[in-house]
C-alpha atoms as a PDB file:
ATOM      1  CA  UNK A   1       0.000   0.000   0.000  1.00  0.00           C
ATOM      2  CA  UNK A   2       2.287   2.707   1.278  1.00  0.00           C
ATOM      3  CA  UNK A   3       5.383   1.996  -2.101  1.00  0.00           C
ATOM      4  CA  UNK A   4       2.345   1.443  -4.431  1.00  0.00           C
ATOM      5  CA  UNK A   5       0.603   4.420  -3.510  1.00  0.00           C
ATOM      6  CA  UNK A   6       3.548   6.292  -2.694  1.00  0.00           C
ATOM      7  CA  UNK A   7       1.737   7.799   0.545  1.00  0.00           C
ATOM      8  CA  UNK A   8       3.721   8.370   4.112  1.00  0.00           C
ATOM      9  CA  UNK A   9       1.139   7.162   6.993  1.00  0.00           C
ATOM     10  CA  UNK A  10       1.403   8.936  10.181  1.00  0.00           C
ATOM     11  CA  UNK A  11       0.896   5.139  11.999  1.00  0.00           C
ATOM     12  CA  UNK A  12       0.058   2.107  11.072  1.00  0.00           C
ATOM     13  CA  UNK A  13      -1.032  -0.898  12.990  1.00  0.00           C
ATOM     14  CA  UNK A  14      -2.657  -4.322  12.875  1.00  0.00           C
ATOM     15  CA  UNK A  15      -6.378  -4.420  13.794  1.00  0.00           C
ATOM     16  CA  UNK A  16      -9.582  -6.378  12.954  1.00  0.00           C
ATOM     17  CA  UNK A  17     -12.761  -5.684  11.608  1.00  0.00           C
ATOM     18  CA  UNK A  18     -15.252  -7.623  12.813  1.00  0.00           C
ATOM     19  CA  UNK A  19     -19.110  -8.012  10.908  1.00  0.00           C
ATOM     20  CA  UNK A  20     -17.052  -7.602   7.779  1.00  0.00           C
ATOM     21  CA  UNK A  21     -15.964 -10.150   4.922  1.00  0.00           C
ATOM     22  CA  UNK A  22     -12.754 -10.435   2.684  1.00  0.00           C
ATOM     23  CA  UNK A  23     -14.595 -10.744  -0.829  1.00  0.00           C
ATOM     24  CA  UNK A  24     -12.948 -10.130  -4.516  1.00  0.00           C
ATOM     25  CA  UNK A  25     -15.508  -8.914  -6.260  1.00  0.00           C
ATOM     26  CA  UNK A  26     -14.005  -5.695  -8.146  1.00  0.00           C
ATOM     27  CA  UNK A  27     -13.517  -7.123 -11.475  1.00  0.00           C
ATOM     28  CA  UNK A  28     -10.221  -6.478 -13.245  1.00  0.00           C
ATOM     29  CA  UNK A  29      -8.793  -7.785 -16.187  1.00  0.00           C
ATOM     30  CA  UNK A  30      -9.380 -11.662 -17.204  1.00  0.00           C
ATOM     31  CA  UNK A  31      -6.395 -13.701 -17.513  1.00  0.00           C
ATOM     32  CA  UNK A  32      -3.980 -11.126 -16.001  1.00  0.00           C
ATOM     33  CA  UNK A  33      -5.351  -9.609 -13.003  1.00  0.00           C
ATOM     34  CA  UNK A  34      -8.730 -11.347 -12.379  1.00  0.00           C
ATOM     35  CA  UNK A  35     -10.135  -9.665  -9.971  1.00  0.00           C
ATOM     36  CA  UNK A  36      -9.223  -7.177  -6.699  1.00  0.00           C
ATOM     37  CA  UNK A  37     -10.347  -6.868  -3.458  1.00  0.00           C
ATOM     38  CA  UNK A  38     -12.791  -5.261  -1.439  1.00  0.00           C
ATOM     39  CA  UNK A  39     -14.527  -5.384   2.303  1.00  0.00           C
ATOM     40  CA  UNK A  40     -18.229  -5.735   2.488  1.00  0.00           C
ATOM     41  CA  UNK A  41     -20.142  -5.448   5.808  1.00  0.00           C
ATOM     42  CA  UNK A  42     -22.005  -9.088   6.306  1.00  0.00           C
ATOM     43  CA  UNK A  43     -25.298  -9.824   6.723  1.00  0.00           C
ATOM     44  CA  UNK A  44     -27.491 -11.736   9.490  1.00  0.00           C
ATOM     45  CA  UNK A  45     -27.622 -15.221   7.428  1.00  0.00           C
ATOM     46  CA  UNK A  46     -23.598 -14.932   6.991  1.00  0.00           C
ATOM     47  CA  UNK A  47     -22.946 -14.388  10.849  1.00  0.00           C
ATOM     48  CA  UNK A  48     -25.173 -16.825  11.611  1.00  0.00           C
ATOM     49  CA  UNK A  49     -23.478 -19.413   9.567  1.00  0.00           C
ATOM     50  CA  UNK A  50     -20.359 -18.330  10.752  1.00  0.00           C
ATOM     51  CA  UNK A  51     -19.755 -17.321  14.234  1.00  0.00           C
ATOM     52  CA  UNK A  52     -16.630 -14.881  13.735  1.00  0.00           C
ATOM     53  CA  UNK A  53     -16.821 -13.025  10.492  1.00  0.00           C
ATOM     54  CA  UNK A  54     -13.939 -10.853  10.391  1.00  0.00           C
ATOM     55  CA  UNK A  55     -11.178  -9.307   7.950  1.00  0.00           C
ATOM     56  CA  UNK A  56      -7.976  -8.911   9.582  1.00  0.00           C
ATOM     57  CA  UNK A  57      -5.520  -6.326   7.575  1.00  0.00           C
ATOM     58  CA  UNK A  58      -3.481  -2.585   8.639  1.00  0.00           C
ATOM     59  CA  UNK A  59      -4.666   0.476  10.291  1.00  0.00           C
ATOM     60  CA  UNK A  60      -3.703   3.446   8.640  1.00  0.00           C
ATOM     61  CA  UNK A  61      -3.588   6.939  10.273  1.00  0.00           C
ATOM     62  CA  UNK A  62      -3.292   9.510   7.132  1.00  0.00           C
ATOM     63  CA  UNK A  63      -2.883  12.714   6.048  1.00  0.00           C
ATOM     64  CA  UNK A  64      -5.736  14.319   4.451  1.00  0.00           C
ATOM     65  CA  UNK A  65      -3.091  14.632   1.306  1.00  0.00           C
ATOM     66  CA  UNK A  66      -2.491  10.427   1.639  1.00  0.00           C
ATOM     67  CA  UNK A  67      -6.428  10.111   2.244  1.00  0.00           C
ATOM     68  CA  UNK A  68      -7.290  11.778  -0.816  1.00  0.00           C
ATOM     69  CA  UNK A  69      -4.293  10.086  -3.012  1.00  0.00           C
ATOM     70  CA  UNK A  70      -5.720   6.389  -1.509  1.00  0.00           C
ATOM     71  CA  UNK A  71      -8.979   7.430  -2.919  1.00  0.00           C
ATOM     72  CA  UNK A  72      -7.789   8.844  -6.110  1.00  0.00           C
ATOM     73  CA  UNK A  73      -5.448   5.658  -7.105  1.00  0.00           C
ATOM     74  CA  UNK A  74      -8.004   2.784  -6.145  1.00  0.00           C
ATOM     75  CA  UNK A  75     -10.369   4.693  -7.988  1.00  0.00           C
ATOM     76  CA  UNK A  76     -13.203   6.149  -5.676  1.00  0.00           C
ATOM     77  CA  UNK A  77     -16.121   6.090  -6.250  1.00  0.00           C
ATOM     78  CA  UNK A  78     -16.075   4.732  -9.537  1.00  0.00           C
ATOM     79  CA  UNK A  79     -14.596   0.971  -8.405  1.00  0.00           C
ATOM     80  CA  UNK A  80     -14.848   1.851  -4.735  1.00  0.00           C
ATOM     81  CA  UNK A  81     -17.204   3.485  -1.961  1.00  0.00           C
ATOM     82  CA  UNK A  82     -15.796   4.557   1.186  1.00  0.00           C
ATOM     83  CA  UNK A  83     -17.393   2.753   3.913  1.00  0.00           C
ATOM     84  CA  UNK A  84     -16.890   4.227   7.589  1.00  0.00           C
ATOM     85  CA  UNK A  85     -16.860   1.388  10.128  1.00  0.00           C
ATOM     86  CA  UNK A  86     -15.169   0.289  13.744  1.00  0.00           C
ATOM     87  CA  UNK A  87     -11.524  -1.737  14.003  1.00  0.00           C
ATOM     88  CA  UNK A  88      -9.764  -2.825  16.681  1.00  0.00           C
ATOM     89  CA  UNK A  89      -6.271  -2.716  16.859  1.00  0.00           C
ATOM     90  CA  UNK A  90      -3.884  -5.660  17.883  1.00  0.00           C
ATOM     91  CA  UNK A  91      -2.929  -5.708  21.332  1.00  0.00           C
ATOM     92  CA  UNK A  92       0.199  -7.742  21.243  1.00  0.00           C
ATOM     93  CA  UNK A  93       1.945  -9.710  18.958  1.00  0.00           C
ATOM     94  CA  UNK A  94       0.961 -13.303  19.711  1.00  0.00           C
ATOM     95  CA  UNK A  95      -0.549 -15.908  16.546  1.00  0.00           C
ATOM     96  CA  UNK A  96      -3.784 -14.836  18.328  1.00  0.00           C
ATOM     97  CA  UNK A  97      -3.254 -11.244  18.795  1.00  0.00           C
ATOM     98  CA  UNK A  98      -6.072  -9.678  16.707  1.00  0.00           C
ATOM     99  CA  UNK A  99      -9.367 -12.077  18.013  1.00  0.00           C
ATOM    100  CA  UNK A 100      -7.472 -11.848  21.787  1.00  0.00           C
ATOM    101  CA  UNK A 101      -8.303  -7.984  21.150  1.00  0.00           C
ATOM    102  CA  UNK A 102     -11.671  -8.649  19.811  1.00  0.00           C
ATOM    103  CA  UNK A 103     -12.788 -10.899  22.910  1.00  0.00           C
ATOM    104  CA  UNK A 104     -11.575  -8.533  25.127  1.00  0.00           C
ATOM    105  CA  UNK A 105     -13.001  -5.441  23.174  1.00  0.00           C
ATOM    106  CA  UNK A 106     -16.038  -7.389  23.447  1.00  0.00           C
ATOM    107  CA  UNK A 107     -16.363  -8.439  26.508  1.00  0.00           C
ATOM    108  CA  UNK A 108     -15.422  -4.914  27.860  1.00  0.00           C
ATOM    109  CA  UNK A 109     -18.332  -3.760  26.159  1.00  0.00           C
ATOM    110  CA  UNK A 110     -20.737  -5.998  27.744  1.00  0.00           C
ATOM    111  CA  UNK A 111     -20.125  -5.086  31.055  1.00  0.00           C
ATOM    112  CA  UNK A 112     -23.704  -3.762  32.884  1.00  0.00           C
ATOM    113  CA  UNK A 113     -25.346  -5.583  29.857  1.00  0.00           C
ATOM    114  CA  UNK A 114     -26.002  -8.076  27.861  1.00  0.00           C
ATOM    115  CA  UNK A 115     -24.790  -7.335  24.070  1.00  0.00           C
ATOM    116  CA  UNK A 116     -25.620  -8.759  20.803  1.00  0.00           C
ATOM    117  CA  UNK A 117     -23.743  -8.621  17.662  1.00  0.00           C
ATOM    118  CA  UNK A 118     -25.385  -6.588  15.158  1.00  0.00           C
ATOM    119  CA  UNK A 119     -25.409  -7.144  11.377  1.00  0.00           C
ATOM    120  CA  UNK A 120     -23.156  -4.148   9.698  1.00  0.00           C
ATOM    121  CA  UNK A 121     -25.503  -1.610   7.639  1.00  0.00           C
ATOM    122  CA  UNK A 122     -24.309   0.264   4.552  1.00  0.00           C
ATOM    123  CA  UNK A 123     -22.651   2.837   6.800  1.00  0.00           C
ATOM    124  CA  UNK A 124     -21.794   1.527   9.917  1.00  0.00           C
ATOM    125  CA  UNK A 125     -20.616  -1.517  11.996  1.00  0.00           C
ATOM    126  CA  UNK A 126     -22.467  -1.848  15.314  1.00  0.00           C
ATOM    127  CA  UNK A 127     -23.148  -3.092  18.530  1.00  0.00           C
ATOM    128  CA  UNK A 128     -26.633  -2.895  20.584  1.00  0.00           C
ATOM    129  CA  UNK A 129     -27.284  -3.977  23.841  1.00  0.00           C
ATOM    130  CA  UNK A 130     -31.009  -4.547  25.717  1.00  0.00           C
ATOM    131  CA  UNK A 131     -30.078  -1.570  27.932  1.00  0.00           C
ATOM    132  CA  UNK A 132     -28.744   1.289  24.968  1.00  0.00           C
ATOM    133  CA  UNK A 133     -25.438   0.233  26.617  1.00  0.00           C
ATOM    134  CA  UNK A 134     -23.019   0.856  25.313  1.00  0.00           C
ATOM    135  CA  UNK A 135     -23.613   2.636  22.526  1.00  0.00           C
ATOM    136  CA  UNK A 136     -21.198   2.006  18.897  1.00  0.00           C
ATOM    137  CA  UNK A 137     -19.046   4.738  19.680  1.00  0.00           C
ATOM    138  CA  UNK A 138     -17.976   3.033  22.913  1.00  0.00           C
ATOM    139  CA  UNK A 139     -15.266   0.783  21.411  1.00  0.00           C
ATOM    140  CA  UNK A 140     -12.674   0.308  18.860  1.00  0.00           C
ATOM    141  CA  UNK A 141     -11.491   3.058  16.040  1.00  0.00           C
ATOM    142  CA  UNK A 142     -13.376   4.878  13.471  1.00  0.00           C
ATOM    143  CA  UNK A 143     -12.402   4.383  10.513  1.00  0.00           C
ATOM    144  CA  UNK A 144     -12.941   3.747   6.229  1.00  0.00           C
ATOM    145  CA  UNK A 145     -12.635   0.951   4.579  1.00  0.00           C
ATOM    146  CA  UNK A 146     -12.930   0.165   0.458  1.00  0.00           C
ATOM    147  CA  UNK A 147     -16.197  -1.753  -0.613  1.00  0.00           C
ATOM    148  CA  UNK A 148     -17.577  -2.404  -4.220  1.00  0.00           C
ATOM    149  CA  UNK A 149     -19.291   0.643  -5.676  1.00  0.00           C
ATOM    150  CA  UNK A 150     -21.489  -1.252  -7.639  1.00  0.00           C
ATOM    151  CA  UNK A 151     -24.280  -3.133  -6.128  1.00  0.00           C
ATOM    152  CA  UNK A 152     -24.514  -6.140  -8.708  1.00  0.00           C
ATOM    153  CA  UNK A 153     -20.588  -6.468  -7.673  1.00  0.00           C
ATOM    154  CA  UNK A 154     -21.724  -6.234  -3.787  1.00  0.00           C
ATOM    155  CA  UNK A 155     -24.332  -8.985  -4.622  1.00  0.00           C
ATOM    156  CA  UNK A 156     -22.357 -11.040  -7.097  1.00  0.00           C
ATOM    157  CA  UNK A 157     -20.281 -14.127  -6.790  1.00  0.00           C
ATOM    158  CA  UNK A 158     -16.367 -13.620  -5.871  1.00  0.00           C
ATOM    159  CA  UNK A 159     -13.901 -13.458  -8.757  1.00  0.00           C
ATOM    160  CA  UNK A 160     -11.054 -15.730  -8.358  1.00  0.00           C
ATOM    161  CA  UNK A 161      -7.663 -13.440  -8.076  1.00  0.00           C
ATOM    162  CA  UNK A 162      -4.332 -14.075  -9.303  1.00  0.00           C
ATOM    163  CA  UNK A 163      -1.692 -15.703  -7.524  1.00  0.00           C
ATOM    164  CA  UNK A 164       0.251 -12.681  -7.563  1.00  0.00           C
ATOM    165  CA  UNK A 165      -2.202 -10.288  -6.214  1.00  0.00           C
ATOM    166  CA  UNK A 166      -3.057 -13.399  -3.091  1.00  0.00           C
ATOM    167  CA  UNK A 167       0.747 -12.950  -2.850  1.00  0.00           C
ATOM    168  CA  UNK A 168       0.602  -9.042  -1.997  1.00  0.00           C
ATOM    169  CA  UNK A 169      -1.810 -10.043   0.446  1.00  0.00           C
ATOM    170  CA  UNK A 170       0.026 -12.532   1.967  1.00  0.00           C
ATOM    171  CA  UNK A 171       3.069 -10.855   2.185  1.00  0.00           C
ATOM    172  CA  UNK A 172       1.461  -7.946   3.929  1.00  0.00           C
ATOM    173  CA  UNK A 173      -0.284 -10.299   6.573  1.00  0.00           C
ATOM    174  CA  UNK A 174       3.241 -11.487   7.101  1.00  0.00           C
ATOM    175  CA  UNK A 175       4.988  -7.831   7.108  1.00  0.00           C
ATOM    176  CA  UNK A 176       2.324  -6.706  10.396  1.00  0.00           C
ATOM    177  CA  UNK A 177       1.864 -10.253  11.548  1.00  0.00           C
ATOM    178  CA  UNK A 178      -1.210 -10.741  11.521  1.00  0.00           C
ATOM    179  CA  UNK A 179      -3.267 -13.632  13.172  1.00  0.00           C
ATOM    180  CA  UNK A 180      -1.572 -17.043  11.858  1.00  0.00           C
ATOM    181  CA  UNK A 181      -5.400 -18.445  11.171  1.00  0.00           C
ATOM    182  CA  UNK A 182      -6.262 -15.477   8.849  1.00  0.00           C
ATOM    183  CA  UNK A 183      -3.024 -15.842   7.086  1.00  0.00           C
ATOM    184  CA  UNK A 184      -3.795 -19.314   6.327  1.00  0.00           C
ATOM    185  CA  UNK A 185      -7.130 -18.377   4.923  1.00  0.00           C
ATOM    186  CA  UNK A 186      -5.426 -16.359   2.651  1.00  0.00           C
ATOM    187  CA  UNK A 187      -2.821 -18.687   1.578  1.00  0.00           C
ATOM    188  CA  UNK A 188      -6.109 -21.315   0.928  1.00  0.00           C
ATOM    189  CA  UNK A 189      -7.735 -18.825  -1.042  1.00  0.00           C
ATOM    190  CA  UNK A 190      -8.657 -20.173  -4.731  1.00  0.00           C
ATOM    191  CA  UNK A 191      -6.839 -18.546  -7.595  1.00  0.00           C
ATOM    192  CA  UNK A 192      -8.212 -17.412 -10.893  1.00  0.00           C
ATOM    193  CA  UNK A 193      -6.229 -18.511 -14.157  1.00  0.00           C
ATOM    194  CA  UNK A 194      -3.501 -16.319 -15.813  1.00  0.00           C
ATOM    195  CA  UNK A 195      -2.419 -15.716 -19.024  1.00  0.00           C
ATOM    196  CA  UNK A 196       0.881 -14.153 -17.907  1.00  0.00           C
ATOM    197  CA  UNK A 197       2.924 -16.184 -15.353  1.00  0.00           C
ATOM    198  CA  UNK A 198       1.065 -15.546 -11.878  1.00  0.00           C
ATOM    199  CA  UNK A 199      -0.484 -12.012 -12.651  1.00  0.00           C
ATOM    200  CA  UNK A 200       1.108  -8.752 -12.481  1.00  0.00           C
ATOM    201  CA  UNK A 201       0.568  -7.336  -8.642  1.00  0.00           C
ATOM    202  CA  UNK A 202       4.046  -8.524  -7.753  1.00  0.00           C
ATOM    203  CA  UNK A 203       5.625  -6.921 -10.234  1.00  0.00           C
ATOM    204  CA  UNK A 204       4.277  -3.608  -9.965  1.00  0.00           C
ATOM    205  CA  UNK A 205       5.223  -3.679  -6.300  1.00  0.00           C
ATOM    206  CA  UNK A 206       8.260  -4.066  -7.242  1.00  0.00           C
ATOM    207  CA  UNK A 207       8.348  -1.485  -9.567  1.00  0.00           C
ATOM    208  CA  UNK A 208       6.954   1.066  -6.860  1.00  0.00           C
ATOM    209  CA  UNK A 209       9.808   0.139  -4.000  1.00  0.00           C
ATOM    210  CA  UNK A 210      12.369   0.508  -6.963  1.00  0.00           C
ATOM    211  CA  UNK A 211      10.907   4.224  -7.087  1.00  0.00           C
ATOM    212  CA  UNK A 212      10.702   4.560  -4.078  1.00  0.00           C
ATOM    213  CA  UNK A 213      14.567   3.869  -3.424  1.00  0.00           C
ATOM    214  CA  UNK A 214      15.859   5.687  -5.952  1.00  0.00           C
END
């Protein structure tokens, strides 16, 4: 993220998103970059099929220069819609370190009440107790994510990606260590077919910390 869009974050950390799904959906170009990534807020019948729907991934704190350049190069709001939502940063560094912070985060929250998970709307992640405690604003960060712009793309079946653009993503879950069960659910992701070796993402990551060194 920050050599490809040349940007200079103020911090950065590991944190999870919880309510939220990993999809690739954002269609690209067949047979050399399939398909790209975005993250879509979940719906009842998902969380009740699965109990922790989550994306792990990095916490940026930007600039309003670096926040407008993000949106600019990934191409909001014609491939993308900013989508505000709630994270949780990591607290520690353990294989465990991002749901650890989410069962505490949690469970802090459900102190003087008992708290259900909510399904995410289309602008907000939340939580909602029997009591109207505590309220969303009580825990984790504020923050925007990327999801699909389009709504047949938000409702539409996931695009396989190239093996090169799963790589980027792997080697960034590696780079901020990021829980070891996520990263294997990106390293069992199903790939798309190329025409040209493994897709281009690697490449033009390398391209952009060549840049950036010289």
């Amino acid at each position: 993220m920050i050599n490809l869009r040349n940007i200079s974050p103020l911090a950065s950390s590991a944190a999870i998103l919880p309510g939220h799904a990993l999809r690739f959906n954002i269609p690209g170009v067949p047979g050399v970059e399939p398909s790209s990534a975005s993250v879509e807020p979940t719906n009842s019948d998902a969380i009740e099929k699965e109990q922790e729907v989550v994306v792990h991934g990095v916490l940026y704190k930007l600039t309003e220069e670096d926040f407008a350049t993000i949106c600019q190069t990934e191409g909001v709001p014609l491939a993308y819609s900013l989508h505000r939502c709630r994270v949780i940063p990591y607290d520690g560094d353990g294989k465990t370190a991002g749901d650890d912070a989410l069962r505490r985060t949690m469970s802090m929250s459900t102190e003087g009440g008992n708290t259900e998970t909510m399904p995410a709307d289309e602008n907000n992640s939340s939580l909602k107790t029997n009591n109207e405690q505590p309220t969303k604003n009580d825990w984790g960060v504020s923050a925007f994510t990327l999801r699909a712009a389009r709504k047949k793309w938000r409702e539409g079946e996931d695009i396989p990606p190239s093996q090169s653009y799963l790589n980027v993503l792997i080697r960034g879950a590696k780079e901020f260590v990021l829980d070891e069960s996520y990263l294997q659910k990106l390293e069992n992701t199903p790939v798309g077919k190329t025409w040209i070796g493994n897709g281009l993402s690697e490449e033009m990551l390398r391209m952009a910390e060549q840049r950036k060194k010289s």
